[in-house]
Protein backbone atom coordinates (compact mmCIF):
# COMPACT_ATOMS: atom_id res chain seq x y z
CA UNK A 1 -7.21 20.64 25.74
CA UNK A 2 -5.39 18.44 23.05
CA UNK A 3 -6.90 20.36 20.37
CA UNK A 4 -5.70 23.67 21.91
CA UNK A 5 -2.21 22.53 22.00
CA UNK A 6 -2.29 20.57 18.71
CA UNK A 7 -2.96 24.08 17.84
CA UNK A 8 -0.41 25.92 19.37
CA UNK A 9 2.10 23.58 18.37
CA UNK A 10 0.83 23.90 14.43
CA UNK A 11 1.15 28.13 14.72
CA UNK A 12 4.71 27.53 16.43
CA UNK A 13 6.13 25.73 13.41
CA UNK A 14 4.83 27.51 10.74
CA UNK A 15 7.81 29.97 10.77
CA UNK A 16 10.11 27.44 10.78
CA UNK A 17 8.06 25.79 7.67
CA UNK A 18 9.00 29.24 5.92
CA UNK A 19 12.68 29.65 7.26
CA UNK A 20 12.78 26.01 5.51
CA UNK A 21 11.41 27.01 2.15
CA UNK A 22 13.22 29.93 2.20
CA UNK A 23 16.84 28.34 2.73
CA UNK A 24 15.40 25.81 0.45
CA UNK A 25 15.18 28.18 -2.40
CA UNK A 26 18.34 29.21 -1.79
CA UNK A 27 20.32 26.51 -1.73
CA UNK A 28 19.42 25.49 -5.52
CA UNK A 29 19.31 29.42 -6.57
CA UNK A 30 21.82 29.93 -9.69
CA UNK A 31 23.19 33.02 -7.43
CA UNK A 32 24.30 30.80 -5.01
CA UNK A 33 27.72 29.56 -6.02
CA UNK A 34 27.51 26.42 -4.43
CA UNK A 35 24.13 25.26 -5.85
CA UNK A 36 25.82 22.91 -8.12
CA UNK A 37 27.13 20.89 -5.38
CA UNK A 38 25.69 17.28 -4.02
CA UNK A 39 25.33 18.62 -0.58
CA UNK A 40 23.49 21.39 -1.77
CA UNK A 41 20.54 19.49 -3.56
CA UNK A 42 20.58 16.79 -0.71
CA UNK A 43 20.09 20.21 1.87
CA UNK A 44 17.14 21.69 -0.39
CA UNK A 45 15.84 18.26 -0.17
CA UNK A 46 15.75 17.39 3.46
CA UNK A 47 14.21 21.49 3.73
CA UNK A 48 11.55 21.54 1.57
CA UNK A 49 10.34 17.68 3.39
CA UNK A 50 10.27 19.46 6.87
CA UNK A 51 8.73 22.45 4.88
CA UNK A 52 5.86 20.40 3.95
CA UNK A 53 5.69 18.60 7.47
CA UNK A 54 5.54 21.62 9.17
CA UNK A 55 2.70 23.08 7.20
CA UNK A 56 -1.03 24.16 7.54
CA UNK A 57 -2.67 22.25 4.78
CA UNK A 58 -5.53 24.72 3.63
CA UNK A 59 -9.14 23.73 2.24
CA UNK A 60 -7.85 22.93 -1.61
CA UNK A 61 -9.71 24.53 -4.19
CA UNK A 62 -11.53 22.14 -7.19
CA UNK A 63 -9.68 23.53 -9.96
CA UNK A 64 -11.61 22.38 -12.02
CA UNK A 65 -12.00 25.05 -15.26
CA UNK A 66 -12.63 23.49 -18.47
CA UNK A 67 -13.61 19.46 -19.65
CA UNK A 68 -13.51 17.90 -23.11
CA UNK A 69 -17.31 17.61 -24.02
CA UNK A 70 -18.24 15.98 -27.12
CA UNK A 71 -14.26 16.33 -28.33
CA UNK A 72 -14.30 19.89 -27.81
CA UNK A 73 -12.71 22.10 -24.56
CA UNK A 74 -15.74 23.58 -22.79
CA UNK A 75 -15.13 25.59 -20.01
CA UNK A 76 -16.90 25.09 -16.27
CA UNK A 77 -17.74 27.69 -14.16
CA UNK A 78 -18.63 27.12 -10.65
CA UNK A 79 -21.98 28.22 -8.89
CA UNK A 80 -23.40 27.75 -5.18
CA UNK A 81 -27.29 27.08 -5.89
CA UNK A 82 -27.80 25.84 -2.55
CA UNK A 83 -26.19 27.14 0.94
CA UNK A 84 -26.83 25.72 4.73
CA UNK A 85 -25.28 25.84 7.36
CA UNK A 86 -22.95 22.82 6.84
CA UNK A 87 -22.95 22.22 3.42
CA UNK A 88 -22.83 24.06 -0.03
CA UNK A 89 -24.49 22.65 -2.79
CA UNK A 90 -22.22 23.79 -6.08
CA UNK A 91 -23.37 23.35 -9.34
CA UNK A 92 -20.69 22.85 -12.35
CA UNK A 93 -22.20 24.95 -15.32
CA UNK A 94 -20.82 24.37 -18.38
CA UNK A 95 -22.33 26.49 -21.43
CA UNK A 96 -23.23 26.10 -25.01
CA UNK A 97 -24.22 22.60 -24.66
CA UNK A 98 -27.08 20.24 -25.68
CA UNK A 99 -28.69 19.30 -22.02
CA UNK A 100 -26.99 16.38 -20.55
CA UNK A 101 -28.13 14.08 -17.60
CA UNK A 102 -28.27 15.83 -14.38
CA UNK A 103 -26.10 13.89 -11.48
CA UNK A 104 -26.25 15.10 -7.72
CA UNK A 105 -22.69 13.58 -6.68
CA UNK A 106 -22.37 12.80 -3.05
CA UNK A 107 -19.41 13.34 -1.35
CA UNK A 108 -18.29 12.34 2.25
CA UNK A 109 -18.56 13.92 5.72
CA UNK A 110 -15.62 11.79 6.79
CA UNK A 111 -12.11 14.06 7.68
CA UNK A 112 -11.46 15.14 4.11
CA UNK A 113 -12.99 17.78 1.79
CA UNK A 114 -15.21 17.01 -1.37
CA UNK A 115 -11.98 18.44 -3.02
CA UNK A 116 -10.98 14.41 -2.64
CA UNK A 117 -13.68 13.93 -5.52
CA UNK A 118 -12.03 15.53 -7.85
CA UNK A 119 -11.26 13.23 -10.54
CA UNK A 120 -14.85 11.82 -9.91
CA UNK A 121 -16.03 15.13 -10.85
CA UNK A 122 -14.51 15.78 -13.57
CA UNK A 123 -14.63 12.41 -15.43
CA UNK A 124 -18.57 12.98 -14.56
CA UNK A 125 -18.37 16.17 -16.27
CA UNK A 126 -17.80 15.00 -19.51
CA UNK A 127 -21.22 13.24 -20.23
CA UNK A 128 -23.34 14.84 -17.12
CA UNK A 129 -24.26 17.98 -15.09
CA UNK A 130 -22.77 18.08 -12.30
CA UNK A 131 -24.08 18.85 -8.26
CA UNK A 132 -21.50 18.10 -5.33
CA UNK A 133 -22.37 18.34 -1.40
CA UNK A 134 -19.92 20.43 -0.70
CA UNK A 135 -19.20 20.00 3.08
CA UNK A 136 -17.94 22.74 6.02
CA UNK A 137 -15.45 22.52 8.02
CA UNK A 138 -17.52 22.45 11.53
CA UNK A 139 -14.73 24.56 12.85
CA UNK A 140 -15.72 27.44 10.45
CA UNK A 141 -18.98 26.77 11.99
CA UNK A 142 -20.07 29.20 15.18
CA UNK A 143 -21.68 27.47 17.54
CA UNK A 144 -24.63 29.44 17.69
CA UNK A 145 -25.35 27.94 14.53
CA UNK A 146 -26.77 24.79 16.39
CA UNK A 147 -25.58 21.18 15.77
CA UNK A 148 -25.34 18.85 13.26
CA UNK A 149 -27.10 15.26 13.35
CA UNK A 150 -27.22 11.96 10.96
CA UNK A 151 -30.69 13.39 11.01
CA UNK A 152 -29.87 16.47 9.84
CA UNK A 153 -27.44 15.13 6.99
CA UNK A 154 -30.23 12.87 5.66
CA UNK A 155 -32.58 16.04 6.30
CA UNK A 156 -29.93 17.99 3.94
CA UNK A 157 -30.01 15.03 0.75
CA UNK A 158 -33.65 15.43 1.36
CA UNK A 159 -33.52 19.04 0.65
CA UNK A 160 -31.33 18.45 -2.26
CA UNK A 161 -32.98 16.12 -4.48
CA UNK A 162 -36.37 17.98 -4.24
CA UNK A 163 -34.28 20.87 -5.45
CA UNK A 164 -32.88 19.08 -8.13
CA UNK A 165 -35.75 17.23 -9.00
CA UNK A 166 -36.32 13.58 -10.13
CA UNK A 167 -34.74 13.82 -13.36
CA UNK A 168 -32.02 12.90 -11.87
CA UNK A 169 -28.82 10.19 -10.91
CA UNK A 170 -27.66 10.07 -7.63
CA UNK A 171 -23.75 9.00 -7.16
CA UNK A 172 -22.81 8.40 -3.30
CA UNK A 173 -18.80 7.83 -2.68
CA UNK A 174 -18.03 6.23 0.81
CA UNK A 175 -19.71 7.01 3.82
CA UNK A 176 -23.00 9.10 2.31
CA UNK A 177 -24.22 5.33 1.04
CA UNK A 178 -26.30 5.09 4.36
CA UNK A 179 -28.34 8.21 4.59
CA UNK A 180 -28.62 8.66 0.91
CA UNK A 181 -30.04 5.54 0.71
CA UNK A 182 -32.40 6.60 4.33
CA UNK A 183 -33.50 10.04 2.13
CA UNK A 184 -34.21 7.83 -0.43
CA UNK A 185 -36.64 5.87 1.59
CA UNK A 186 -38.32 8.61 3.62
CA UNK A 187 -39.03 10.32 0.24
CA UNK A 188 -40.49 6.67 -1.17
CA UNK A 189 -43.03 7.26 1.65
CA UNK A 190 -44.34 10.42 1.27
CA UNK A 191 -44.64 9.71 -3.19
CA UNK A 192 -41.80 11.30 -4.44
CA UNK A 193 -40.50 10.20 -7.34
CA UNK A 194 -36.96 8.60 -6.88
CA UNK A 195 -34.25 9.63 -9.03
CA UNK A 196 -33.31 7.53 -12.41
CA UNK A 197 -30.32 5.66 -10.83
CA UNK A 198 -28.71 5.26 -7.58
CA UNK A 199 -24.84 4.46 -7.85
CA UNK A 200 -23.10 3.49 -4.33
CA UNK A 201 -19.39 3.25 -4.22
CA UNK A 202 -17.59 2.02 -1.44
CA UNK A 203 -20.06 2.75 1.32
CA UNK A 204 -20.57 1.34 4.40
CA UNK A 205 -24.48 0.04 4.22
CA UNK A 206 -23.57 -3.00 6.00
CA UNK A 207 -20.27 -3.26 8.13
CA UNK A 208 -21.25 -6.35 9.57
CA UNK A 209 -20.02 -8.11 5.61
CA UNK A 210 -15.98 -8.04 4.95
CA UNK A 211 -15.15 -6.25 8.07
CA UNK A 212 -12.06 -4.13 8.11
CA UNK A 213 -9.81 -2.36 10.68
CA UNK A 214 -11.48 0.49 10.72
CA UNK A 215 -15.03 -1.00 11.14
CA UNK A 216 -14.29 -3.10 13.60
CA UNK A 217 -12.20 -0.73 16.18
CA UNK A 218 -15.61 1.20 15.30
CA UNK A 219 -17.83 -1.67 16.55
CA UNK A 220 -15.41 -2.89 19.57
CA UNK A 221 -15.02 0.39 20.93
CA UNK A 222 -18.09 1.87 23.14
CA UNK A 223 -19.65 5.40 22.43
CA UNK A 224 -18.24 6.26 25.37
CA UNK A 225 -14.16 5.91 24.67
CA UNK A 226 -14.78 8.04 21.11
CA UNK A 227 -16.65 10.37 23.07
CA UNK A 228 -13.55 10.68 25.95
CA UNK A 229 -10.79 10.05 23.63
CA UNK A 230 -11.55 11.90 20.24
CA UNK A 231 -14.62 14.27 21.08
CA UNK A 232 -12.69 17.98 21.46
CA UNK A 233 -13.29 21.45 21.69
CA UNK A 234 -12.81 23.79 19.03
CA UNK A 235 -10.06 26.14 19.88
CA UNK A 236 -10.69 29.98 20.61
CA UNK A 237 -9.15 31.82 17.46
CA UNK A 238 -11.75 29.75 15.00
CA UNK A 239 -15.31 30.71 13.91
CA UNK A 240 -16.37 27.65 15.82
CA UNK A 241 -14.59 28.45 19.11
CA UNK A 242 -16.25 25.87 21.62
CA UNK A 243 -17.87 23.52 19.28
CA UNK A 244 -17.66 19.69 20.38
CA UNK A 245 -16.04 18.49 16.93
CA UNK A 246 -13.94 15.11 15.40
CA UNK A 247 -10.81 16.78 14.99
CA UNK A 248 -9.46 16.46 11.63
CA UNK A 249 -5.58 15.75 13.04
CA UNK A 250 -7.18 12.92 15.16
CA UNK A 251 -8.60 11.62 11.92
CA UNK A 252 -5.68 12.04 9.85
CA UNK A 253 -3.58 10.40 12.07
CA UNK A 254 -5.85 7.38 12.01
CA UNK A 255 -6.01 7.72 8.09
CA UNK A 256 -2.04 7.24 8.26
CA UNK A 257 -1.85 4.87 10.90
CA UNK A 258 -3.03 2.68 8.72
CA UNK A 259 -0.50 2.37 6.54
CA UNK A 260 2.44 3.97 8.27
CA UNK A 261 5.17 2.77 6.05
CA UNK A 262 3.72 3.21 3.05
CA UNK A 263 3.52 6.86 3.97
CA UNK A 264 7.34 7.32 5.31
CA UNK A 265 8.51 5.52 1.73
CA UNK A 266 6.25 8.49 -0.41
CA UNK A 267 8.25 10.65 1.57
CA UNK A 268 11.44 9.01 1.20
CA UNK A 269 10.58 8.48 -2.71
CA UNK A 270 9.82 12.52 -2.42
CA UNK A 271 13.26 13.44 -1.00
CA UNK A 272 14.75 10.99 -3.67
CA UNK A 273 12.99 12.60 -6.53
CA UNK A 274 14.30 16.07 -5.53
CA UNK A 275 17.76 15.21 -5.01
CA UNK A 276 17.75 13.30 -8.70
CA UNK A 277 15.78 16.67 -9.76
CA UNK A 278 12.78 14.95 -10.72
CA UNK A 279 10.54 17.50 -10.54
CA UNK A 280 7.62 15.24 -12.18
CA UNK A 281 7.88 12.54 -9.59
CA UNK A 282 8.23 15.59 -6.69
CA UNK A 283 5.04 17.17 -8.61
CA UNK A 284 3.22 14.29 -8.36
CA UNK A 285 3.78 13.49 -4.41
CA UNK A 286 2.89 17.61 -3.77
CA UNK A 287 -0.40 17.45 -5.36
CA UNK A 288 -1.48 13.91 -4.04
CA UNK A 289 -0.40 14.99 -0.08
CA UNK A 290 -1.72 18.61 -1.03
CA UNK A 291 -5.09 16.87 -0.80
CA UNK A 292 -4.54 14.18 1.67
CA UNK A 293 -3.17 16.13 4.16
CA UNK A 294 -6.29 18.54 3.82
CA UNK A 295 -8.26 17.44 6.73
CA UNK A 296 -11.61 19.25 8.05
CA UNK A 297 -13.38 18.74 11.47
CA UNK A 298 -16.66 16.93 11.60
CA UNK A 299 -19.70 17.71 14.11
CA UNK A 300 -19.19 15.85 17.29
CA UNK A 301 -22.89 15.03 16.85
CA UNK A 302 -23.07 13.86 13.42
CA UNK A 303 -19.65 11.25 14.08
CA UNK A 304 -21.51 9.88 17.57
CA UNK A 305 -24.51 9.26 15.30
CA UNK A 306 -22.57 7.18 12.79
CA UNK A 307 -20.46 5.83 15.08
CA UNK A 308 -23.22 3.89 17.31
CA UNK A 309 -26.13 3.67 14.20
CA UNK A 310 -23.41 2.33 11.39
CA UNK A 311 -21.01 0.32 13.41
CA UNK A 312 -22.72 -0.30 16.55
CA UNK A 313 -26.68 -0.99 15.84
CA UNK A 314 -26.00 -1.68 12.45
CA UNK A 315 -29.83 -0.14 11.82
CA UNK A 316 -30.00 0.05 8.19
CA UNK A 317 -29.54 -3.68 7.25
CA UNK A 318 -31.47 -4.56 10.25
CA UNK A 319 -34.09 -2.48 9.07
CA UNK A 320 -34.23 -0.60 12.85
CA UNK A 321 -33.11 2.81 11.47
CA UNK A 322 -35.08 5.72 12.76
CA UNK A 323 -34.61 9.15 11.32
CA UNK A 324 -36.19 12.12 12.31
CA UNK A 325 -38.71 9.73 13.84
CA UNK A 326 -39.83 7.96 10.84
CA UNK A 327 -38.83 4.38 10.44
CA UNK A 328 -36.49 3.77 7.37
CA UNK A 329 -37.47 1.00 5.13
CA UNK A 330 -35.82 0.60 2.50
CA UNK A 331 -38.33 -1.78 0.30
CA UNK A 332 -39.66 1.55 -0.06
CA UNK A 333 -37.41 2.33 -2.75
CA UNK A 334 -38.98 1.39 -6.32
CA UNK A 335 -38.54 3.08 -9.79
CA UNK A 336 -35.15 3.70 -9.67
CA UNK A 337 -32.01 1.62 -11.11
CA UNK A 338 -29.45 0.62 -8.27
CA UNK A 339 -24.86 -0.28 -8.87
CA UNK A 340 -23.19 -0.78 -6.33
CA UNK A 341 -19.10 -0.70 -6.97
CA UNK A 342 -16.32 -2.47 -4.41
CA UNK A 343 -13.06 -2.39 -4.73
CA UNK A 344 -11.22 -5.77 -4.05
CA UNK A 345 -8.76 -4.54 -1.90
CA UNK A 346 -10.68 -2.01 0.13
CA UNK A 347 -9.58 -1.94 4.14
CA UNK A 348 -12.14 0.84 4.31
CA UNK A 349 -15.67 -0.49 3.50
CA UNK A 350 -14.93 -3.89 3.00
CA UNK A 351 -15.87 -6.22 -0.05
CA UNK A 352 -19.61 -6.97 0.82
CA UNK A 353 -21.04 -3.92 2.67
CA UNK A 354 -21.66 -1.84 -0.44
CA UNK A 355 -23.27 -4.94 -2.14
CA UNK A 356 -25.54 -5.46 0.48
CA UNK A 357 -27.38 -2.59 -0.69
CA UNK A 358 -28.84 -4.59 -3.28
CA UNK A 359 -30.60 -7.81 -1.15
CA UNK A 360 -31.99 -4.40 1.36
CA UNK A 361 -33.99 -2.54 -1.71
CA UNK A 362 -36.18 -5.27 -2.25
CA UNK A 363 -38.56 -2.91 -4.14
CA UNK A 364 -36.12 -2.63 -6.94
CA UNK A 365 -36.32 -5.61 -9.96
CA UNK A 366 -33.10 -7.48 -10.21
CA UNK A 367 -33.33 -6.41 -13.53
CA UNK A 368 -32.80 -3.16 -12.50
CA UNK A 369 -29.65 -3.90 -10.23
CA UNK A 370 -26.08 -4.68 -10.83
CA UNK A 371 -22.86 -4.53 -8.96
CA UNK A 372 -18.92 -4.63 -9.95
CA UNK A 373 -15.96 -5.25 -7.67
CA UNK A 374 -12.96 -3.74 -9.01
CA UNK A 375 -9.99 -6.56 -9.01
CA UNK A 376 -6.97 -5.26 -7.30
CA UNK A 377 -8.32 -1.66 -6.53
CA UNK A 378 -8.51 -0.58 -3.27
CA UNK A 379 -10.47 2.63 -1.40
CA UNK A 380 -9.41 5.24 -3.04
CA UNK A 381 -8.81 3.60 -6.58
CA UNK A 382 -13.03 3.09 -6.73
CA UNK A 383 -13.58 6.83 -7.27
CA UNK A 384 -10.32 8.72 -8.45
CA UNK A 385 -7.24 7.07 -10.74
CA UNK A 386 -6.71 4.73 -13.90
CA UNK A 387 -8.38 2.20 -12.52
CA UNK A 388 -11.82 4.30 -11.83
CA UNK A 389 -11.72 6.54 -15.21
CA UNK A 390 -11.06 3.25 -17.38
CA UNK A 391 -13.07 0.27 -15.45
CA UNK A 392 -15.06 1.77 -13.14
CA UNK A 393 -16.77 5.16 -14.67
CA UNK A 394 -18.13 3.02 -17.88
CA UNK A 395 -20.01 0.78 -16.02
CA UNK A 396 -21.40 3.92 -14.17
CA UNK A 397 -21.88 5.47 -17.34
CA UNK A 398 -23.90 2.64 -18.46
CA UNK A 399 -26.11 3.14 -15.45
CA UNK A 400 -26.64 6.80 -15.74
CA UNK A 401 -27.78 6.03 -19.09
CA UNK A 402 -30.65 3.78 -18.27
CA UNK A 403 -33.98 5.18 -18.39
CA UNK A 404 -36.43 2.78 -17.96
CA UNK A 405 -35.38 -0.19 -18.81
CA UNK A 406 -33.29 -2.61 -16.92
CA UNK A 407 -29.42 -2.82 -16.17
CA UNK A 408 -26.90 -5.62 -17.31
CA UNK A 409 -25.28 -7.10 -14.88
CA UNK A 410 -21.49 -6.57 -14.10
């Protein structure tokens, strides 16, 4: 029912969004007489904020059309080589060429869309081809398409690197770290070969190390109250009508929760920037919230999983994780080079879980394994920003470069 009226109250305002941009536009128009005035910039202000408020925020597109390769503009052309029922596997072709390292980059199933990995992508791009799980909204999903499992999602990575093959580098951002590293071991059993390098960036493999806010209302909190209190049904005028699903304005309004001020002063800072008429600093807050506020629904099954085998059981470290009913163990994993990236000032995955990656894949030589924790960089600064295109993505490039020999430590 609170999905339903979440709903109805979204469709209600989104007139009133448009009355706003429309008086907006008109109170700065050079017809209007008045535009000139104070009062009318502070009025086009205050408009296009409760514009934006008011609005449905859309799956964002990647955008991404050309990279500098080699010093040169190349353009990129996307291509779906792979398409299930949750997930699209797109491929980022980019033509005349010499053949670069193939990367399968994999993004979260956690509230936003792989959109987030933007800059990840394209910084990738310019020394690698490019693969990125591109993940469905579950409400686009009809129920009659079945559910969606941890299994399933570690059945999917499966599916993916066979496709790809094992020439190949593996990059997981965030929450993917655990069943990546589960395919990973499952595939280590049955003699596949394991891709070159494995590079895990903020993910939560252990959330018993450097616990944050959000791992431990996870642990503290029973399967039972997320299954009560955030567990809805997927209103009736979506593809998905009916589907149990983690609503995406549940998880959004966690996302800002946690840092509630430091939201209201971007949008004071926004307000401020159009009154002064600086459309750069306006720019820049539209195209950050343009993707934060893009939120997606995730399978109710997939987030219970999670929920009680990441947070609760804490299977993977404890070597208890059972997928598909096969026993993951991860000393499994051999052949295969292995960074792990933190950020110092993550209150995501916390300094320590990613790390602990590395003591788990006992199978893998030291030599072969290194780890960095970015100083003063928090969740999202480990995959997108400065800080990740000028201290982070060299030491991954370093890694992606290894063949066979070992890595230097960070």
């Amino acid at each position: 029912m609170l999905y339903h009226l979440y709903d109805f109250q979204r469709a209600a305002m989104e007139p009133w969004g448009q009355l706003a941009r429309t008086l907006g536009a008109w109170q700065t128009h050079p017809a209007n007489p008045l535009a000139s005035h104070p009062a009318a910039r502070h009025a086009s202000a205050s408009l296009q904020l409760f514009e934006r408020l008011a609005q449905r925020y859309e799956r964002p597109a990647f955008g991404v059309h050309s990279v500098r390769v080699e010093g040169r503009l190349v353009a990129v052309r996307e291509e779906i080589v792979a398409e299930r029922t949750f997930c699209r596997l797109r491929h980022f072709a980019k033509a005349g060429i010499r053949p670069q390292p193939k990367v399968l980059l994999c993004a979260p199933l956690s509230g936003h869309f792989a959109t987030l990995l933007r800059d990840t992508l394209r910084t990738l791009l310019a020394d690698h081809d490019v693969w990125i799980t591109d993940w469905n909204d579950a409400k686009e999903v009809p129920t009659e398409r079945g559910a969606f499992t941890f299994d399933d999602y570690v059945g999917y990575v499966r599916e993916f690197l066979a496709l790809l093959g094992p020439e190949l580098h593996v990059v997981s951002v965030c929450q993917p770290a655990v069943p990546v590293l589960a395919a990973l071991a499952l595939d280590a059993v049955e003699g596949r070969k394991p891709p070159r390098s494995v590079t895990l960036i903020g993910g939560p493999v252990d959330t018993r190390v450097g616990p944050t806010a959000v791992s431990e209302f996870s642990r503290t909190h029973p399967i039972e109250w997320f299954e009560s209190h955030v567990i809805q049904r997927v209103p009736w005028r979506y593809p998905g009508h009916m589907r149990r699903v983690y609503p995406g304005f549940l998880q959004f309004a966690g996302f800002v929760a946690m840092n509630p001020m430091r939201h209201l002063d971007s949008h004071a800072q926004f307000w401020n920037h159009l009154v002064a008429g600086d459309g750069e600093g306006a720019d820049a807050h539209r195209h950050f919230y343009d993707e934060y506020n893009a939120v997606m629904d995730l399978p109710a099954e997939y987030y219970l999983d999670t929920i009680e085998r990441v947070f609760h059981r804490h299977a993977l470290p404890k070597g208890d994780l059972v997928v598909s009913g096969e026993r993951v163990r991860l000393e499994k994993i051999k052949g295969t080079s292995l960074l792990t990236i933190e950020g110092e000032l993550d209150d995501i995955s916390g300094p320590g879980q990613t790390k602990a990656a590395l003591g788990l894949c006992r199978g893998v030589p030291d030599s072969r394994k290194s780890h960095f924790t970015a100083p003063g960089v928090g969740h999202f600064g480990i995959f997108s920003g400065r800080a990740f295109r000028e201290r982070i993505y060299p030491r991954v490039r370093v890694c992606l470069a290894q063949r066979e020999g070992g890595l230097r430590r960070a």
